[in-house]
Protein backbone atom coordinates (compact mmCIF):
# COMPACT_ATOMS: atom_id res chain seq x y z
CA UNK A 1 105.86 9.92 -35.98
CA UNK A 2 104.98 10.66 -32.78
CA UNK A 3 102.01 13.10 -31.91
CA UNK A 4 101.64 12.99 -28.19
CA UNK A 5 103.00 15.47 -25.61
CA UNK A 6 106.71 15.37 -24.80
CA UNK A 7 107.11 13.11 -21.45
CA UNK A 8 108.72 14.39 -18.55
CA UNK A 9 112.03 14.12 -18.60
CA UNK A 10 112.19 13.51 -22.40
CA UNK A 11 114.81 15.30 -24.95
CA UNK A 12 113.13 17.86 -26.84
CA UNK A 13 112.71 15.96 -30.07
CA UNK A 14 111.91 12.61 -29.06
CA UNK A 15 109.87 10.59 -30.93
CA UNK A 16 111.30 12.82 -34.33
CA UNK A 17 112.49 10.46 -36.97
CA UNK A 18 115.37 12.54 -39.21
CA UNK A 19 117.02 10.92 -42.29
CA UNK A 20 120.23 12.31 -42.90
CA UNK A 21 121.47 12.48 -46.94
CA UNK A 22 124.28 13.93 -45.68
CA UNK A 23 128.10 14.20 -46.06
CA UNK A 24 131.37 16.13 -45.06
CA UNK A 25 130.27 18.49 -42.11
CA UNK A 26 127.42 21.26 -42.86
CA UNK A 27 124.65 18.51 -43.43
CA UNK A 28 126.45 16.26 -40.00
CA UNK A 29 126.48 18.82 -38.13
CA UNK A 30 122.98 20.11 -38.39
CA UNK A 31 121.40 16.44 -37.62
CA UNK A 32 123.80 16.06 -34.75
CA UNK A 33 122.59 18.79 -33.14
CA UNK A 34 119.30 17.07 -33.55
CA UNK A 35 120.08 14.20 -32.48
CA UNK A 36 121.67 15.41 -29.37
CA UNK A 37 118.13 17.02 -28.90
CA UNK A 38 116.54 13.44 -29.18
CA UNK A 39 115.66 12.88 -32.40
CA UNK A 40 116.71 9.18 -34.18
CA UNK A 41 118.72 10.37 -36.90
CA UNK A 42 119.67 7.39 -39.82
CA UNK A 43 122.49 8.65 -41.69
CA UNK A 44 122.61 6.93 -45.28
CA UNK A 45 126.01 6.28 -46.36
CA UNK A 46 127.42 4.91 -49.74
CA UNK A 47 127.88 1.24 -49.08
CA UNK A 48 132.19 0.42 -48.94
CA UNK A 49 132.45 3.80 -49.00
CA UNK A 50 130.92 5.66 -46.73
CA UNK A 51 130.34 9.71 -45.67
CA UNK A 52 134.42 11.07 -47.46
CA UNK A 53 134.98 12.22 -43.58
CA UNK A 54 135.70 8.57 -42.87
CA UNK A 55 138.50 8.78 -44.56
CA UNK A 56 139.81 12.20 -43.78
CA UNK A 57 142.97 12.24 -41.12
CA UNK A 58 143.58 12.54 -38.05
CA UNK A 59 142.72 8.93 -37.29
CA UNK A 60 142.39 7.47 -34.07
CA UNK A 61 143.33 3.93 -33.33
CA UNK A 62 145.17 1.25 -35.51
CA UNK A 63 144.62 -0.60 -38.58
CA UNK A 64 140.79 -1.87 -38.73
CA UNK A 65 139.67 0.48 -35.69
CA UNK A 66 141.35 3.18 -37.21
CA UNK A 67 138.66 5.88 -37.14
CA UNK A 68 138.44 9.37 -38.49
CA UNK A 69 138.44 12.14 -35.99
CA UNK A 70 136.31 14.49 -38.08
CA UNK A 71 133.45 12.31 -38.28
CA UNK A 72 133.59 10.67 -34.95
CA UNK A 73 133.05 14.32 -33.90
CA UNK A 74 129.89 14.89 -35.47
CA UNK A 75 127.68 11.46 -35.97
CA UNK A 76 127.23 10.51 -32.74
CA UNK A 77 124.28 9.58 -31.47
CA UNK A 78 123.11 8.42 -35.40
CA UNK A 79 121.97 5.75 -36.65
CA UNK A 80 123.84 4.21 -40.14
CA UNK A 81 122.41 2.94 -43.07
CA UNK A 82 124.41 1.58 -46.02
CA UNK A 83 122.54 2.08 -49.08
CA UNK A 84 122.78 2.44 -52.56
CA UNK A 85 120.52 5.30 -53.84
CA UNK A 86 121.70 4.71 -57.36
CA UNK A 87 120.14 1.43 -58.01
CA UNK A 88 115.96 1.37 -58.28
CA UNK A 89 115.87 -1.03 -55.15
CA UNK A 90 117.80 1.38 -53.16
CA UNK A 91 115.58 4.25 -54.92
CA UNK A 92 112.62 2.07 -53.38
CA UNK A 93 114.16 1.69 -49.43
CA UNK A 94 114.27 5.34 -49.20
CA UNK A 95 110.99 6.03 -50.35
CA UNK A 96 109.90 3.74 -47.95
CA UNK A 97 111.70 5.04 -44.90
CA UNK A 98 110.34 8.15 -46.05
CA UNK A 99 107.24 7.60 -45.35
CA UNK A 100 108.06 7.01 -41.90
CA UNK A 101 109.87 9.85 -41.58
CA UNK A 102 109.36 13.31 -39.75
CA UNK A 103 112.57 15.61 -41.40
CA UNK A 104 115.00 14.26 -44.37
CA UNK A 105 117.86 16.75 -44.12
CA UNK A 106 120.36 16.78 -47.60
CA UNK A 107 123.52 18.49 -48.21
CA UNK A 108 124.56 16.59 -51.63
CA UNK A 109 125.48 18.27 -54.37
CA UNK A 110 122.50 20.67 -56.07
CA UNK A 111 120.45 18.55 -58.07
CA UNK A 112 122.20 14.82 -57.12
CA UNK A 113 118.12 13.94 -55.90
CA UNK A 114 116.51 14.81 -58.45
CA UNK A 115 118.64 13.49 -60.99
CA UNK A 116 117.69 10.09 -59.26
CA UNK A 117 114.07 10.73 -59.12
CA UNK A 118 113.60 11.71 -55.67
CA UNK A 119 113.19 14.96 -54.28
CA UNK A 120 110.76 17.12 -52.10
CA UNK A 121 107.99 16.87 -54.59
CA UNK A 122 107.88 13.38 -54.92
CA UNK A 123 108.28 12.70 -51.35
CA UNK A 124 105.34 15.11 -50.23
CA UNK A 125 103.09 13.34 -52.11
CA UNK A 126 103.66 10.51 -50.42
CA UNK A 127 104.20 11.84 -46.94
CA UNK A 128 102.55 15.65 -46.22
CA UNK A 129 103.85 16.08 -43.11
CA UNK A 130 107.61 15.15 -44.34
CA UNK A 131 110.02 18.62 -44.04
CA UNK A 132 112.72 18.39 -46.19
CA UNK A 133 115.89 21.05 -45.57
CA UNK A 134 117.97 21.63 -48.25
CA UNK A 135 121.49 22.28 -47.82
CA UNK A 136 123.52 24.31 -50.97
CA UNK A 137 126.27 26.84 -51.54
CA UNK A 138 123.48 29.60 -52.35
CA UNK A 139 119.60 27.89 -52.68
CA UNK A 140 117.54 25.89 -54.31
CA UNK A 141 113.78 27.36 -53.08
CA UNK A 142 112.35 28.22 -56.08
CA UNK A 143 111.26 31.89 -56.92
CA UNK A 144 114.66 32.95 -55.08
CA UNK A 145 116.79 30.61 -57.28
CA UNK A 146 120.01 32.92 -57.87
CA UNK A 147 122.38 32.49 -61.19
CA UNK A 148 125.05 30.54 -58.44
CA UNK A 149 122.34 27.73 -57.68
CA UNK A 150 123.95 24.99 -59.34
CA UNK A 151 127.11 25.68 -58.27
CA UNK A 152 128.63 23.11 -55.67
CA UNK A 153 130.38 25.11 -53.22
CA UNK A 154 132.88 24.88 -49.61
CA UNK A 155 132.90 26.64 -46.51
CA UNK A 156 135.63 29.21 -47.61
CA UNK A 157 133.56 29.92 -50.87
CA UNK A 158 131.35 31.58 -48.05
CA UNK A 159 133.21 33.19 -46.56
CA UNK A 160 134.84 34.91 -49.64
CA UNK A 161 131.71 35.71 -50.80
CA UNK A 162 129.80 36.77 -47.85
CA UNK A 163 132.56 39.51 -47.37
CA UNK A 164 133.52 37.95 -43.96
CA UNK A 165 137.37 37.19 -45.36
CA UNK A 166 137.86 40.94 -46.78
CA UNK A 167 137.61 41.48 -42.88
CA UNK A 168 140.21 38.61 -41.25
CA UNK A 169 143.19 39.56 -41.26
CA UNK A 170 145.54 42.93 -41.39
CA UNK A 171 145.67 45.88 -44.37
CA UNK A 172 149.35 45.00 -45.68
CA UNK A 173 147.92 41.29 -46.03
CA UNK A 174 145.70 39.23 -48.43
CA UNK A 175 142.46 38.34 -47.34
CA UNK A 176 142.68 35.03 -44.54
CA UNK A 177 139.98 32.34 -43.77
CA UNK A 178 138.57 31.83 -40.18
CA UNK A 179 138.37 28.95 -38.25
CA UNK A 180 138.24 25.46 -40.65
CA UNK A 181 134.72 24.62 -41.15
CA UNK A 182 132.93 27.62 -39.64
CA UNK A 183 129.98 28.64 -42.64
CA UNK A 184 129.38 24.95 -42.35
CA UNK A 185 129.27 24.89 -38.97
CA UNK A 186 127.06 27.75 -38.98
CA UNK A 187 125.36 26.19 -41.49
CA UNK A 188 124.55 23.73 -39.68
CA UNK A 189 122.89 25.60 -36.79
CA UNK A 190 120.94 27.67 -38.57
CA UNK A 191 119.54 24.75 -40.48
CA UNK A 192 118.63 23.07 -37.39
CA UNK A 193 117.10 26.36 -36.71
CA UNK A 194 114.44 26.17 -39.71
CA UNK A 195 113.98 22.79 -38.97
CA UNK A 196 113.02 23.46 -35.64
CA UNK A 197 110.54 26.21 -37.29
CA UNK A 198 108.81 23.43 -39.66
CA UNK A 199 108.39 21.16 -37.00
CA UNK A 200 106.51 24.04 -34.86
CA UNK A 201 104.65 24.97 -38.12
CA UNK A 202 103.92 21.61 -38.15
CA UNK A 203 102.37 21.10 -35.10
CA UNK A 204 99.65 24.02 -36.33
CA UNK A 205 99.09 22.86 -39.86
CA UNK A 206 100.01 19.23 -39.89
CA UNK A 207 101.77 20.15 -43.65
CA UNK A 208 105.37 19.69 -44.12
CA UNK A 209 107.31 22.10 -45.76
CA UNK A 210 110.88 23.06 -47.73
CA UNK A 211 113.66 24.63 -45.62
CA UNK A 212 115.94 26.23 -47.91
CA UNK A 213 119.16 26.71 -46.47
CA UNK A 214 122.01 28.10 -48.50
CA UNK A 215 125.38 29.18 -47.10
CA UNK A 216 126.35 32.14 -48.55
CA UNK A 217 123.39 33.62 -47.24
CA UNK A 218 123.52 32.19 -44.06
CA UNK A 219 127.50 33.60 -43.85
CA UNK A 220 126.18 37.46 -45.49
CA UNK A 221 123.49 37.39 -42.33
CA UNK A 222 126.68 36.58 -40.05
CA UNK A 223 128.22 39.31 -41.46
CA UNK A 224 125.50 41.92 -40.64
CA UNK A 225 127.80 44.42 -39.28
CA UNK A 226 129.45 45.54 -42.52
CA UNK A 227 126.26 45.34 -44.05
CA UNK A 228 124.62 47.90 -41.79
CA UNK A 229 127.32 49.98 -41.88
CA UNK A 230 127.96 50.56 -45.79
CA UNK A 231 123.77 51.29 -45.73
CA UNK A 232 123.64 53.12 -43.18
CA UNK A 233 126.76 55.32 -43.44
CA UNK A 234 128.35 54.44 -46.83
CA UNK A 235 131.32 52.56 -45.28
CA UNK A 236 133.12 49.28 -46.64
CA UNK A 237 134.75 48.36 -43.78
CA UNK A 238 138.07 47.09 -44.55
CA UNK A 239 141.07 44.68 -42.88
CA UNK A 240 143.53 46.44 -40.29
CA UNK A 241 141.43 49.04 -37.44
CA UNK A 242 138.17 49.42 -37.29
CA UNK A 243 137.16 53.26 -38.62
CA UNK A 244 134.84 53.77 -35.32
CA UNK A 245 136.70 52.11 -32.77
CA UNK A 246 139.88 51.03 -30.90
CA UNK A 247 141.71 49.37 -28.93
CA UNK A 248 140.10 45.96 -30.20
CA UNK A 249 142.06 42.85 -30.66
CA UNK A 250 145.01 40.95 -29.14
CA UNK A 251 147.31 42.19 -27.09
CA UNK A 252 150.36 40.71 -25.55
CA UNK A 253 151.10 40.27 -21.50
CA UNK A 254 154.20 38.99 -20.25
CA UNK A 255 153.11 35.50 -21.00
CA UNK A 256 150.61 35.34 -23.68
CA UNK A 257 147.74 37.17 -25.53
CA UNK A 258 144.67 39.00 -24.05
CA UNK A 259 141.82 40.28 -25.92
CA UNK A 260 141.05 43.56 -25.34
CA UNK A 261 137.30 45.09 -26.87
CA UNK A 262 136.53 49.38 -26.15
CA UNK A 263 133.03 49.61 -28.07
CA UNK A 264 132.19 52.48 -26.37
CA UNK A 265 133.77 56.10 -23.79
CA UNK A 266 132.29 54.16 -20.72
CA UNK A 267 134.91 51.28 -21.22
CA UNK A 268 137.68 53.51 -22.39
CA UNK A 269 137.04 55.53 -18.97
CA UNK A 270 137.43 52.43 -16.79
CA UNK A 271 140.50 51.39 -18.89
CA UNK A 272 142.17 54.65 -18.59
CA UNK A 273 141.73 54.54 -14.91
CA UNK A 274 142.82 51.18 -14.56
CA UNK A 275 145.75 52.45 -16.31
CA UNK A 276 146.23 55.48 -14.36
CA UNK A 277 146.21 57.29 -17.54
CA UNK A 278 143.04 59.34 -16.53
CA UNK A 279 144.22 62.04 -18.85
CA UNK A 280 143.38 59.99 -21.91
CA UNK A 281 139.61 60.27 -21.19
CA UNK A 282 139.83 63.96 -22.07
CA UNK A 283 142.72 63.80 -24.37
CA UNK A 284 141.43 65.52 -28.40
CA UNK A 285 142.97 62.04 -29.46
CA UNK A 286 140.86 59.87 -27.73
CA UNK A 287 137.91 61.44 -26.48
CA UNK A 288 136.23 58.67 -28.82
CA UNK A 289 135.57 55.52 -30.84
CA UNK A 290 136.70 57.55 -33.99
CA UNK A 291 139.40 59.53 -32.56
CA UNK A 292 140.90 56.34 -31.08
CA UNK A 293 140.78 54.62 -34.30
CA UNK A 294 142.31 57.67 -35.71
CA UNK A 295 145.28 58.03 -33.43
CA UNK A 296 145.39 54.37 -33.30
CA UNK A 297 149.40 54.71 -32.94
CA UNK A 298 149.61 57.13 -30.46
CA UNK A 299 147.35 55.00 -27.93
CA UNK A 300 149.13 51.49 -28.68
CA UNK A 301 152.13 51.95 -27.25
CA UNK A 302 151.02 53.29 -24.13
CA UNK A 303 148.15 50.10 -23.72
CA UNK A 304 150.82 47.39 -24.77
CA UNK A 305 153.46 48.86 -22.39
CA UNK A 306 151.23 49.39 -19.52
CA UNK A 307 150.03 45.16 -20.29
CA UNK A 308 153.54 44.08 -20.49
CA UNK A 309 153.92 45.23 -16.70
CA UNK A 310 151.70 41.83 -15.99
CA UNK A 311 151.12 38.33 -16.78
CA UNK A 312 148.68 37.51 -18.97
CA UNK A 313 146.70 36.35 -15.61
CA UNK A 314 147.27 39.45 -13.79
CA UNK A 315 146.00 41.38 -16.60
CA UNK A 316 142.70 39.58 -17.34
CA UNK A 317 141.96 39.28 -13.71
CA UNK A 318 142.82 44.06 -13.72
CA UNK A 319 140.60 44.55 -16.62
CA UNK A 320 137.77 42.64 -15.40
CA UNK A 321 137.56 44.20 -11.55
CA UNK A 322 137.72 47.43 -13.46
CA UNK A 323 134.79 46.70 -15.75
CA UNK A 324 136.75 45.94 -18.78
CA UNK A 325 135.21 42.73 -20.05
CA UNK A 326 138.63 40.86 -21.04
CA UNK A 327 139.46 37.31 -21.58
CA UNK A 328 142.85 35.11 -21.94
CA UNK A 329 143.97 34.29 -25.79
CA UNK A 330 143.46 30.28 -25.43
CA UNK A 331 145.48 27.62 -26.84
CA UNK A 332 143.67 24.22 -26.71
CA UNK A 333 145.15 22.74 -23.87
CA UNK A 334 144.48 26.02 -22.20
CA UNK A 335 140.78 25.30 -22.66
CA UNK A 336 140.98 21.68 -21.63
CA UNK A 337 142.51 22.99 -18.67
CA UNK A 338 139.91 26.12 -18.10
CA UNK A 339 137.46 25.85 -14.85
CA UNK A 340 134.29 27.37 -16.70
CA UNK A 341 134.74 24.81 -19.63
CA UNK A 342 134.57 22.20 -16.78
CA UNK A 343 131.89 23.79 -14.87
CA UNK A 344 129.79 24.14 -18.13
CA UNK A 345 130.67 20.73 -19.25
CA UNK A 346 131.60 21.31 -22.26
CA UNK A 347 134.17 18.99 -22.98
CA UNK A 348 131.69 15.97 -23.31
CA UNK A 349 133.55 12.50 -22.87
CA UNK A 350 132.07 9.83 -25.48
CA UNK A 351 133.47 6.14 -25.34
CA UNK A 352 133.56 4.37 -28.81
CA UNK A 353 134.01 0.78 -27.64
CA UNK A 354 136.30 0.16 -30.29
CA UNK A 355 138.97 2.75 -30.05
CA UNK A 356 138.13 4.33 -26.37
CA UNK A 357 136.80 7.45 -24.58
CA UNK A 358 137.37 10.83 -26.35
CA UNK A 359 136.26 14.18 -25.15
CA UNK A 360 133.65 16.06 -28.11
CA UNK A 361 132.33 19.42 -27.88
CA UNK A 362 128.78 19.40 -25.82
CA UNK A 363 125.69 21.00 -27.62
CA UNK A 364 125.90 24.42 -26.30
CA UNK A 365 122.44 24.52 -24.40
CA UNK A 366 121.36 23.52 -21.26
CA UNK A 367 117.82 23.10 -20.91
CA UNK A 368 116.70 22.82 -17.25
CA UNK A 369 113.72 19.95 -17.80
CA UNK A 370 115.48 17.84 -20.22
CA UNK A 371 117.99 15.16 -19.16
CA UNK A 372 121.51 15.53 -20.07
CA UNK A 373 122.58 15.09 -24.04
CA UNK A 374 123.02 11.26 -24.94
CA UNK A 375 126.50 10.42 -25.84
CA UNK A 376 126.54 7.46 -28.07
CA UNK A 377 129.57 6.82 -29.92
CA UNK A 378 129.48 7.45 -34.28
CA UNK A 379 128.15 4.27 -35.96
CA UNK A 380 129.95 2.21 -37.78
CA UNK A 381 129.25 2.09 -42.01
CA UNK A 382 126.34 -0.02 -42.29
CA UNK A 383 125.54 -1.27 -38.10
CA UNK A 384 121.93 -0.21 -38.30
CA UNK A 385 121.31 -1.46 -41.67
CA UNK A 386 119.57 -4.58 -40.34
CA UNK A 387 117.39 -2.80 -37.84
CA UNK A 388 116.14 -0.78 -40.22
CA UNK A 389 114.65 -3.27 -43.02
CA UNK A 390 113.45 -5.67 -40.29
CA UNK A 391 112.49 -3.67 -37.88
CA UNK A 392 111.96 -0.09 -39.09
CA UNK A 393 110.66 -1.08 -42.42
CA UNK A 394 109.49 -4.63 -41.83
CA UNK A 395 111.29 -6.82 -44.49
CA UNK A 396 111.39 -10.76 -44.28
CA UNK A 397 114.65 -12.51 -44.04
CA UNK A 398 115.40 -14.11 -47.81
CA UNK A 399 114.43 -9.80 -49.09
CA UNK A 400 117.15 -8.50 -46.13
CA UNK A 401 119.65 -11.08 -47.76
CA UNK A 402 118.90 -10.46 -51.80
CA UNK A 403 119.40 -6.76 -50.73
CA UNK A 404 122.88 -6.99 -48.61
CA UNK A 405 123.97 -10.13 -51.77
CA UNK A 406 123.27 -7.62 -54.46
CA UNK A 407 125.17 -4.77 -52.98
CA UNK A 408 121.83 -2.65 -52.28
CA UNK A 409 122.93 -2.68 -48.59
CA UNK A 410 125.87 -2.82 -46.67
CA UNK A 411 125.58 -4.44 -43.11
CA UNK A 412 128.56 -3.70 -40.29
């Protein structure tokens, strides 16, 4: 653990050892995000095995360099461990590496620690200043232990939950997921987040601490709209138009999708004018949010027909002159092909020797006195399994080889 000031020119969390306990995506995502900010992250997999995403499709490459998309996308820059946790010797290696640890971040089903014999209590005896962050379906801190704590749960689980799929979607259908992944994704972040809190809290009290991280509540605080409105005003908002405004959502140009936002009369002004409709600004029907919403089917008609005059282009490029902040409906080669996504550079090429150069999403901030993010390719099962009992840890030879010849370890 390193105590000294950041160097110049250093990643933010340099010298921040992480151990990752970690599988599927919430967990990966949230120690890839710190290791993109510097830290040495050593993911322990189950030896033959692996993290499941190994083995979830798409693949890329062909029969032993076949690799899983999914988790090439969000290991990198990690170290791997092989190592069986089930067995006492295995039990034994993590304590160890524990101690030498700064943050051990776990995502395994409630209770699959503990059930071994190590957990946060054991761990901070033996290492104050470790953090542990605890990923689960809905917490595990206790004194804000729910009746759902034990329960294992998914990203859509969430989502359902947390309200946010009563939202997605339209009135005369059932309730629809988001994007694959998201509450884990978010997850993830916000994670990262109360890790990044510890480690400041840290720095003034040299004590470690619990980060409880649960993802239904991290989802229901994602969903703060409909929670402020149904306090504040008794609403449940529901699929279909918003109650308190319109137009929002996609409409279509003569060659694709916009999206089109009016929070508020100052944008509906500027689109009327750019619409040379300036008789809609005083218009009983639309002289606001709720109106609008209201007469929601007088208004369309006159919005879509006036877009379909106009590529989708044409349109974007209107709106936006006229203060209507409006953006293009993307398909993904549409984004590979977008001039800000270069520009920002956030299409981040990473070369895995084994299978070639693939383009990952970039950690979304740019920090002006850090060098760029490192782009090392996702480890093989087991290739840092000897650095880290000889070097790391310190084990002779003939202990390295009774380890990997009993199955404790797995070595790429």
């Amino acid at each position: 653990m390193n105590k000294n000031k950041i160097k110049p020119q250093s990643r933010p969390l340099d010298g921040i050892r992480i151990i990752g306990l970690e599988q599927y995506m919430a967990g990966p995502y949230c120690t890839m995000l710190l290791a993109d900010a510097g830290a040495e992250v050593i993911k322990i997999e189950r030896p033959k095995h692996g993290d499941p995403r190994r083995s979830m499709p798409p693949f890329v490459g062909k029969g032993d360099k076949k690799k899983a998309a999914g988790y090439m996308a969000y290991n990198r820059n990690k170290k791997s461990l092989a190592l069986d946790l089930s067995k006492t010797e295995g039990q034994e290696i993590f304590l160890d590496l524990a101690e030498k640890s700064d943050v051990v971040v776990e995502n395994l089903r409630p209770g699959a620690m503990k059930k071994i014999g190590l957990s946060y209590e054991l761990l901070k005896e033996k290492n104050p200043q470790l953090i542990w962050a605890l990923i689960s379906g809905f917490g595990q801190l206790e004194n804000y232990k729910g009746p759902y704590a034990d329960r294992p749960a998914f990203d859509i689980v969430a989502e359902a939950m947390s309200g946010i799929m009563n939202l997605v979607g339209f009135e005369d259908k059932p309730p629809s997921w988001t994007i694959y992944g998201m509450a884990d994704i978010y997850t993830g972040m916000v994670t990262a987040y109360g890790i990044m809190q510890a480690l400041f809290m840290r720095e003034r009290t040299g004590e470690g601490q619990l980060v409880d991280s649960a993802m239904f509540d991290n989802m229901l605080s994602l969903n703060e709209s409909m929670v402020t409105l149904f306090s504040t005003a008794g609403q449940s908002p529901t699929r279909g138009v918003p109650k308190n405004l319109f137009p929002r959502g996609a409409y279509k140009t003569q060659d694709g999708y916009i999206a089109l936002n009016v929070p508020d009369n100052r944008i509906w002004e500027r689109l009327c004018a750019a619409m040379n409709r300036e008789d809609l600004k005083t218009d009983d029907r639309s002289k606001n949010g709720t109106e609008r919403a209201t007469n929601a089917t007088f208004l369309e008609p006159i919005i879509e027909g006036w877009l379909t005059t106009m590529s989708r282009d044409e349109a974007v490029q209107t709106l936006n002159d006229a203060g209507v902040p409006t953006g293009p409906v993307y398909s993904a080669k549409d984004v590979f092909e977008d001039p800000q996504v270069k520009a920002r550079g956030m299409l981040m090429p990473i070369n895995d020797p084994e299978i070639g150069e693939f383009a990952f999403t970039r950690t979304p901030i740019h920090l002006s006195k850090a060098p760029e993010l490192p782009r090392n390719p996702a480890p093989n099962l087991g290739s840092d399994t000897g650095w880290v009992l000889r070097d790391l840890l310190g084990y002779d030879e003939a202990r390295v080889k009774t380890l990997i010849s009993n199955g404790i370890v797995e070595q790429d």
